[in-house]
C-alpha atoms as a PDB file:
ATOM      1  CA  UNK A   1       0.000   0.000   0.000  1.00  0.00           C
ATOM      2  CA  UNK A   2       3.382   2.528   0.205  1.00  0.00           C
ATOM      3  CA  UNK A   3       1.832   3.568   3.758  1.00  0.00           C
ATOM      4  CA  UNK A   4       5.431   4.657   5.272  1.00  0.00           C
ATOM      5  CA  UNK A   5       4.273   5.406   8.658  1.00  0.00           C
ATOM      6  CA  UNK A   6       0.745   5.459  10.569  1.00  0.00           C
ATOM      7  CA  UNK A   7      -0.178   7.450  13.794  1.00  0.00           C
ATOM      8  CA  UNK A   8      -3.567   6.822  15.839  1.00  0.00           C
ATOM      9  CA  UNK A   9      -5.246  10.248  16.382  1.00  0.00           C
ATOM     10  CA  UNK A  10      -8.450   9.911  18.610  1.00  0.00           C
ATOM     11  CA  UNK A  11      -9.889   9.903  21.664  1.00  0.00           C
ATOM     12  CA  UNK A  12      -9.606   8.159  24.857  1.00  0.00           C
ATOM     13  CA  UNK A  13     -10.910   8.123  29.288  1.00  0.00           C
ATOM     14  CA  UNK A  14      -8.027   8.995  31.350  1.00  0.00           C
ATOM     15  CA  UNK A  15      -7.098   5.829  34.084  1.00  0.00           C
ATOM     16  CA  UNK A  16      -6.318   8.673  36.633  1.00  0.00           C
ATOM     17  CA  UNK A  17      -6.481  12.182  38.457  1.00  0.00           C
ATOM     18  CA  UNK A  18      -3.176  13.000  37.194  1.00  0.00           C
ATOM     19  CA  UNK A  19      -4.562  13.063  33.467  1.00  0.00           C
ATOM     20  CA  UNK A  20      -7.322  15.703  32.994  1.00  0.00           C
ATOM     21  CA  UNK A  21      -9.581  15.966  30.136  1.00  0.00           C
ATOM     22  CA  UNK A  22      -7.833  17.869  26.942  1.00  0.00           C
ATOM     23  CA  UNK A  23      -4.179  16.326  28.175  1.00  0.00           C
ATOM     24  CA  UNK A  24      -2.726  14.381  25.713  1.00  0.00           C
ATOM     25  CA  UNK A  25      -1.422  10.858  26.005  1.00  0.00           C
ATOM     26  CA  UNK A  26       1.239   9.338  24.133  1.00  0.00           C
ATOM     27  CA  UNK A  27       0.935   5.663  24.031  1.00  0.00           C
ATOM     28  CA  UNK A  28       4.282   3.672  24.535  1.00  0.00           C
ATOM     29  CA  UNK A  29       2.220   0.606  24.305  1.00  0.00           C
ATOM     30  CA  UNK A  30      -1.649  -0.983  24.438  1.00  0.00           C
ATOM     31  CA  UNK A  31      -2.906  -3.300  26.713  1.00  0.00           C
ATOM     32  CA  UNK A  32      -4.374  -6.025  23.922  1.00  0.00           C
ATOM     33  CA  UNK A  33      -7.791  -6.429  25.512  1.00  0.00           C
ATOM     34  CA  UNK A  34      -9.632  -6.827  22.438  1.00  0.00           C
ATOM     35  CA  UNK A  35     -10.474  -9.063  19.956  1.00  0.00           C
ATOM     36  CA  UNK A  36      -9.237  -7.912  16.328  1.00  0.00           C
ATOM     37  CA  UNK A  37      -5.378  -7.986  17.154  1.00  0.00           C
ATOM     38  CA  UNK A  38      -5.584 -11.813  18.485  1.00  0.00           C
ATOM     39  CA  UNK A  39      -6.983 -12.857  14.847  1.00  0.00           C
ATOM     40  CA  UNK A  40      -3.157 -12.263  13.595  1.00  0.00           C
ATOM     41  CA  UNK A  41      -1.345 -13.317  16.229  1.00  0.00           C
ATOM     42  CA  UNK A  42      -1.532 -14.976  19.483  1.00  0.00           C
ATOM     43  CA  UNK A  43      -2.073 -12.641  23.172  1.00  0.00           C
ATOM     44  CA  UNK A  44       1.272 -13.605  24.138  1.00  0.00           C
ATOM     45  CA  UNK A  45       2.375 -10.446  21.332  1.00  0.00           C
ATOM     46  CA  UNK A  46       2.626  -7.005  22.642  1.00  0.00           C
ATOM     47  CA  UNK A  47       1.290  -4.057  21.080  1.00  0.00           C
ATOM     48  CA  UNK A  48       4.678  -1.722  20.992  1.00  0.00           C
ATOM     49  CA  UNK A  49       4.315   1.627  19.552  1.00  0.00           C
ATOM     50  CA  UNK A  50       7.646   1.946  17.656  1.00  0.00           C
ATOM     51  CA  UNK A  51       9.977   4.164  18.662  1.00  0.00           C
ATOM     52  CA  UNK A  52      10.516   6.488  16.272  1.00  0.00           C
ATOM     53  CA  UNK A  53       7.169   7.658  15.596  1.00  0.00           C
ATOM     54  CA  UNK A  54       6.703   7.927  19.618  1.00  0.00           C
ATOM     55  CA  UNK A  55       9.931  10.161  19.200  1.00  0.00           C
ATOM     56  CA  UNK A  56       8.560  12.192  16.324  1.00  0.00           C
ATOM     57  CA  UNK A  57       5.489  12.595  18.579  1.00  0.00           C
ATOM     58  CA  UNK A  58       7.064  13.574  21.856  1.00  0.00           C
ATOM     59  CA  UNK A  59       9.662  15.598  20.214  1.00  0.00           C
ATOM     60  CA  UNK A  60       6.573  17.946  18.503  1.00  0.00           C
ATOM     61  CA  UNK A  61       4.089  17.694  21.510  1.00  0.00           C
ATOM     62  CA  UNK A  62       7.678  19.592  23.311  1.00  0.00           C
ATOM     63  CA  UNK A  63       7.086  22.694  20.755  1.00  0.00           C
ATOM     64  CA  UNK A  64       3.000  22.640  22.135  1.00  0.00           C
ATOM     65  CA  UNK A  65       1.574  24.487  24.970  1.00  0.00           C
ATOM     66  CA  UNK A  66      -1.130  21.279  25.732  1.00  0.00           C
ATOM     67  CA  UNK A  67      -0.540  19.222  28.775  1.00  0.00           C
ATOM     68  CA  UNK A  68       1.500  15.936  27.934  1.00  0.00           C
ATOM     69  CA  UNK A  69       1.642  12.263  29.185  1.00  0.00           C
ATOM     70  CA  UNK A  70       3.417   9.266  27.769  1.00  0.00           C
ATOM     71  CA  UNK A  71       2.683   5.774  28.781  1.00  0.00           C
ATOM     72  CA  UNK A  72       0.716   2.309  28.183  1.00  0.00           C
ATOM     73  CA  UNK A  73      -2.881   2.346  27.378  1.00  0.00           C
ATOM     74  CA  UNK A  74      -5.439  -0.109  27.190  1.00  0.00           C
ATOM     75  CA  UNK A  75      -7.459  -0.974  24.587  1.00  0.00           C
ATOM     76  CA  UNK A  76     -10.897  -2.490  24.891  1.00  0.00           C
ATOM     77  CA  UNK A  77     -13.486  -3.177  22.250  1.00  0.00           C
ATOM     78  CA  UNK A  78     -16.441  -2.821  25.328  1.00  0.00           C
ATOM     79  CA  UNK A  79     -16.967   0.485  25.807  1.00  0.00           C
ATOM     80  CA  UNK A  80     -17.946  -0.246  29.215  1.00  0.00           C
ATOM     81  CA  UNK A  81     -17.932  -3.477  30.950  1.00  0.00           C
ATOM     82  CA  UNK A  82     -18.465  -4.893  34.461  1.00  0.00           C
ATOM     83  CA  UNK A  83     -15.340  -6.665  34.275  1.00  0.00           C
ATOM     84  CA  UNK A  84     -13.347  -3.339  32.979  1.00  0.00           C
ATOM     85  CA  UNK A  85     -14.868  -1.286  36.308  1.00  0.00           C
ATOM     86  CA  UNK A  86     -13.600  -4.201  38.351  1.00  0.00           C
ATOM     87  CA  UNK A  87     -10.215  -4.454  37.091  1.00  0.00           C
ATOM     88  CA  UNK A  88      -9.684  -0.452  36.568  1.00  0.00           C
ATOM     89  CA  UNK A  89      -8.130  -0.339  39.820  1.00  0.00           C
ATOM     90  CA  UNK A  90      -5.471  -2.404  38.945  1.00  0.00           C
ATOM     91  CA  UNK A  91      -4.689  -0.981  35.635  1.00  0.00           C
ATOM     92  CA  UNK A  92      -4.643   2.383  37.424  1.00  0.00           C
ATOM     93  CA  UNK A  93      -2.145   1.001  39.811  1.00  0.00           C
ATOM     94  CA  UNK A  94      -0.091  -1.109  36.777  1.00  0.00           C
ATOM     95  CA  UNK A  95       0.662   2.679  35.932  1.00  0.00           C
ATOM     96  CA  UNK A  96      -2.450   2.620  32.751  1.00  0.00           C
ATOM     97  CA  UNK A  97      -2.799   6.030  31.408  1.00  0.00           C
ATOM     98  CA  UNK A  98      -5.915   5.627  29.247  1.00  0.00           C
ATOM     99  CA  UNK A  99      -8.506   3.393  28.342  1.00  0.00           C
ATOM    100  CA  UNK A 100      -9.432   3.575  24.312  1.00  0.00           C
ATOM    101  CA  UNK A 101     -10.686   1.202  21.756  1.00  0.00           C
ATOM    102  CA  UNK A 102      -8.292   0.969  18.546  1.00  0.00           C
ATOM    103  CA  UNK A 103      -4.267   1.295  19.640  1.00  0.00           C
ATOM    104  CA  UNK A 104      -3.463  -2.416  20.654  1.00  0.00           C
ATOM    105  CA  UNK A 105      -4.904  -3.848  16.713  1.00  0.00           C
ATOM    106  CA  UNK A 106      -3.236  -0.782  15.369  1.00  0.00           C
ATOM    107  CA  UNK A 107       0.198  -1.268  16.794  1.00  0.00           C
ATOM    108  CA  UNK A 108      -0.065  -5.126  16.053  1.00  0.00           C
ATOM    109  CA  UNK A 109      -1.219  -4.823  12.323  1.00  0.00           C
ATOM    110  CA  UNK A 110       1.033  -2.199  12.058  1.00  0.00           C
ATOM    111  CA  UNK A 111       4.220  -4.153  13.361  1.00  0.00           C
ATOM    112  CA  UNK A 112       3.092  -7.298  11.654  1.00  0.00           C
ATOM    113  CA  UNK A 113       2.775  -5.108   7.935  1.00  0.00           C
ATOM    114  CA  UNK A 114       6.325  -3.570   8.573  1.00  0.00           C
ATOM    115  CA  UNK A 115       4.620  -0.217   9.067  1.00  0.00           C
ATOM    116  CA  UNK A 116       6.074   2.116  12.097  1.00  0.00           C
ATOM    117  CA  UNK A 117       3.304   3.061  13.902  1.00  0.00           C
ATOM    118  CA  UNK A 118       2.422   5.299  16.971  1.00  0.00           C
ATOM    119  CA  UNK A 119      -0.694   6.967  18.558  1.00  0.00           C
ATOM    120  CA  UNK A 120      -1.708  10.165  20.737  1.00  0.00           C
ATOM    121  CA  UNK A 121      -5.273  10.728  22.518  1.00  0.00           C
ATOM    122  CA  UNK A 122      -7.191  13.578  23.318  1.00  0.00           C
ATOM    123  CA  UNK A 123      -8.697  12.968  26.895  1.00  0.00           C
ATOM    124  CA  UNK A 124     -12.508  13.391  27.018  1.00  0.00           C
ATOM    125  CA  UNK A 125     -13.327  12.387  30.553  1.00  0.00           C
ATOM    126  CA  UNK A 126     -12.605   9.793  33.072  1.00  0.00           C
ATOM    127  CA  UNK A 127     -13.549   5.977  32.995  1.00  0.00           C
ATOM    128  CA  UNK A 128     -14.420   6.370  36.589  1.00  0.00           C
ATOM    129  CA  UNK A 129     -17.241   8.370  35.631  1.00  0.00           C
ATOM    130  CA  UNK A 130     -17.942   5.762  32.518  1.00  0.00           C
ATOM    131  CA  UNK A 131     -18.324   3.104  35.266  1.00  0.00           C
ATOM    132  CA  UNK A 132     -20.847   4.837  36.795  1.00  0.00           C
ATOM    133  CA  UNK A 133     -23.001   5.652  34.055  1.00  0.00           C
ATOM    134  CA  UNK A 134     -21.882   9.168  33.109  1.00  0.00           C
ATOM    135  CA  UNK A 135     -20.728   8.780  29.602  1.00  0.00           C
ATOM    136  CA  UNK A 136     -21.510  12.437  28.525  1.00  0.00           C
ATOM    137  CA  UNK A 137     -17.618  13.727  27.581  1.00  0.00           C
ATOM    138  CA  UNK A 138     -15.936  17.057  28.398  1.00  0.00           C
ATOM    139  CA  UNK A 139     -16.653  18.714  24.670  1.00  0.00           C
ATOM    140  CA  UNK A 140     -14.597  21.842  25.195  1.00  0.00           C
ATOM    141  CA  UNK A 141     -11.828  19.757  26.415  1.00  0.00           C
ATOM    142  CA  UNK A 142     -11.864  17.113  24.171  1.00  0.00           C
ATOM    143  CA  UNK A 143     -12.142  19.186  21.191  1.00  0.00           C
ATOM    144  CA  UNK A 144      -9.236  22.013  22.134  1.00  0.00           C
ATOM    145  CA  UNK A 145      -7.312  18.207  23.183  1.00  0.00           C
ATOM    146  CA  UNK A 146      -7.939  16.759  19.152  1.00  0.00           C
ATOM    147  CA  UNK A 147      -6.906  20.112  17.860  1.00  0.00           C
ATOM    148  CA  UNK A 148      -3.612  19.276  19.612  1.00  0.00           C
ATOM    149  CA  UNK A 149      -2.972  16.240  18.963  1.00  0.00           C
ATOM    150  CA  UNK A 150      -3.664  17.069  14.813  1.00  0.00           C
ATOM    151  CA  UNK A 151      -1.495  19.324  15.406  1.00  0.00           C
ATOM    152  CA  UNK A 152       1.642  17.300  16.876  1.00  0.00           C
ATOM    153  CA  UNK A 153       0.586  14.170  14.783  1.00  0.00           C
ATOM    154  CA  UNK A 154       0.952  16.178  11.630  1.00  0.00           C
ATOM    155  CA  UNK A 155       4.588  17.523  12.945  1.00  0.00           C
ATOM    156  CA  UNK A 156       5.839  14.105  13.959  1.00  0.00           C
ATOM    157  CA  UNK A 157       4.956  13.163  10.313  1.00  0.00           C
ATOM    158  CA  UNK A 158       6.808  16.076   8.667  1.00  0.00           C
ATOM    159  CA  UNK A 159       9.645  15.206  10.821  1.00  0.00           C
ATOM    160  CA  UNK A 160       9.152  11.883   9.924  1.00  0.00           C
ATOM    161  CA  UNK A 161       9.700  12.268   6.525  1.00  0.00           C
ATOM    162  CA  UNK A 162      12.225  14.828   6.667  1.00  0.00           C
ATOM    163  CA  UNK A 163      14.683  11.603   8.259  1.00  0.00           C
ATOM    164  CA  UNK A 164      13.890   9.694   5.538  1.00  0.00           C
END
């Protein structure tokens, strides 16, 4: 397909207090707690961001004035799940960032296909409130947060390219 590099733009709840909605998260990594990535390869696999990209994307997200965090999300294909409020404790504790749907089949299709690959999230609320039936998202936060993250995705791609 030529595709040279790929970066995950989107939205994702933030694990913790620490990470307020319009912060941005860099994912490192994804939790692989969904179902499209284990079609390709066994759960054993981890969904690595790769490094460059991650670099591209830290290294513009320095230049920004938004709120930055770079770690391991997870990536769920239930949107909200009595097993996922049980075990949210422990992710938050495993040192989980974010909760999102896409990153973990991303990273693993992308690594599989040769294709560097990274992601960044806008945070639009907290899974806490999720859990407890409040699934209405911070707008103004999320929004300014995508804004962002277009922003730094499209500069880590530039720079990107400019290596090549």
């Amino acid at each position: 397909m030529g595709v040279k590099a790929a970066i995950r733009v989107g939205t994702a709840g933030s694990a913790t207090s620490n990470v307020q909605p319009g912060n941005l998260v860099i994912g490192t990594g994804a939790v692989r707690d969904e179902g499209v990535s284990h079609k390709f390869i066994p759960a054993i696999f981890p969904a690595v961001a790769d490094f460059g990209v991650t670099h591209a994307l830290s290294k513009a997200a320095s230049k920004s004035d938004a709120s930055i965090h770079t770690g391991i999300v997870h990536t769920s294909d239930a949107f909200s799940c009595p097993s996922l409020a049980e075990d949210r404790k422990l992710y938050e504790d495993a040192g989980i960032l974010a909760f999102e749907m896409e990153a973990a089949a991303v990273l693993t299709l992308a690594h599989l296909y040769k294709v560097p690959a990274g992601c960044i999230f806008s945070i639009d609320g907290y899974v806490d409130n999720v859990a407890s039936g409040n699934t209405v998202p911070d707008a103004g936060a999320r929004n300014r947060g995508i804004e962002n993250a277009i922003t730094i995705a499209l500069d880590a791609m530039v720079s990107l390219q400019s290596e090549e």
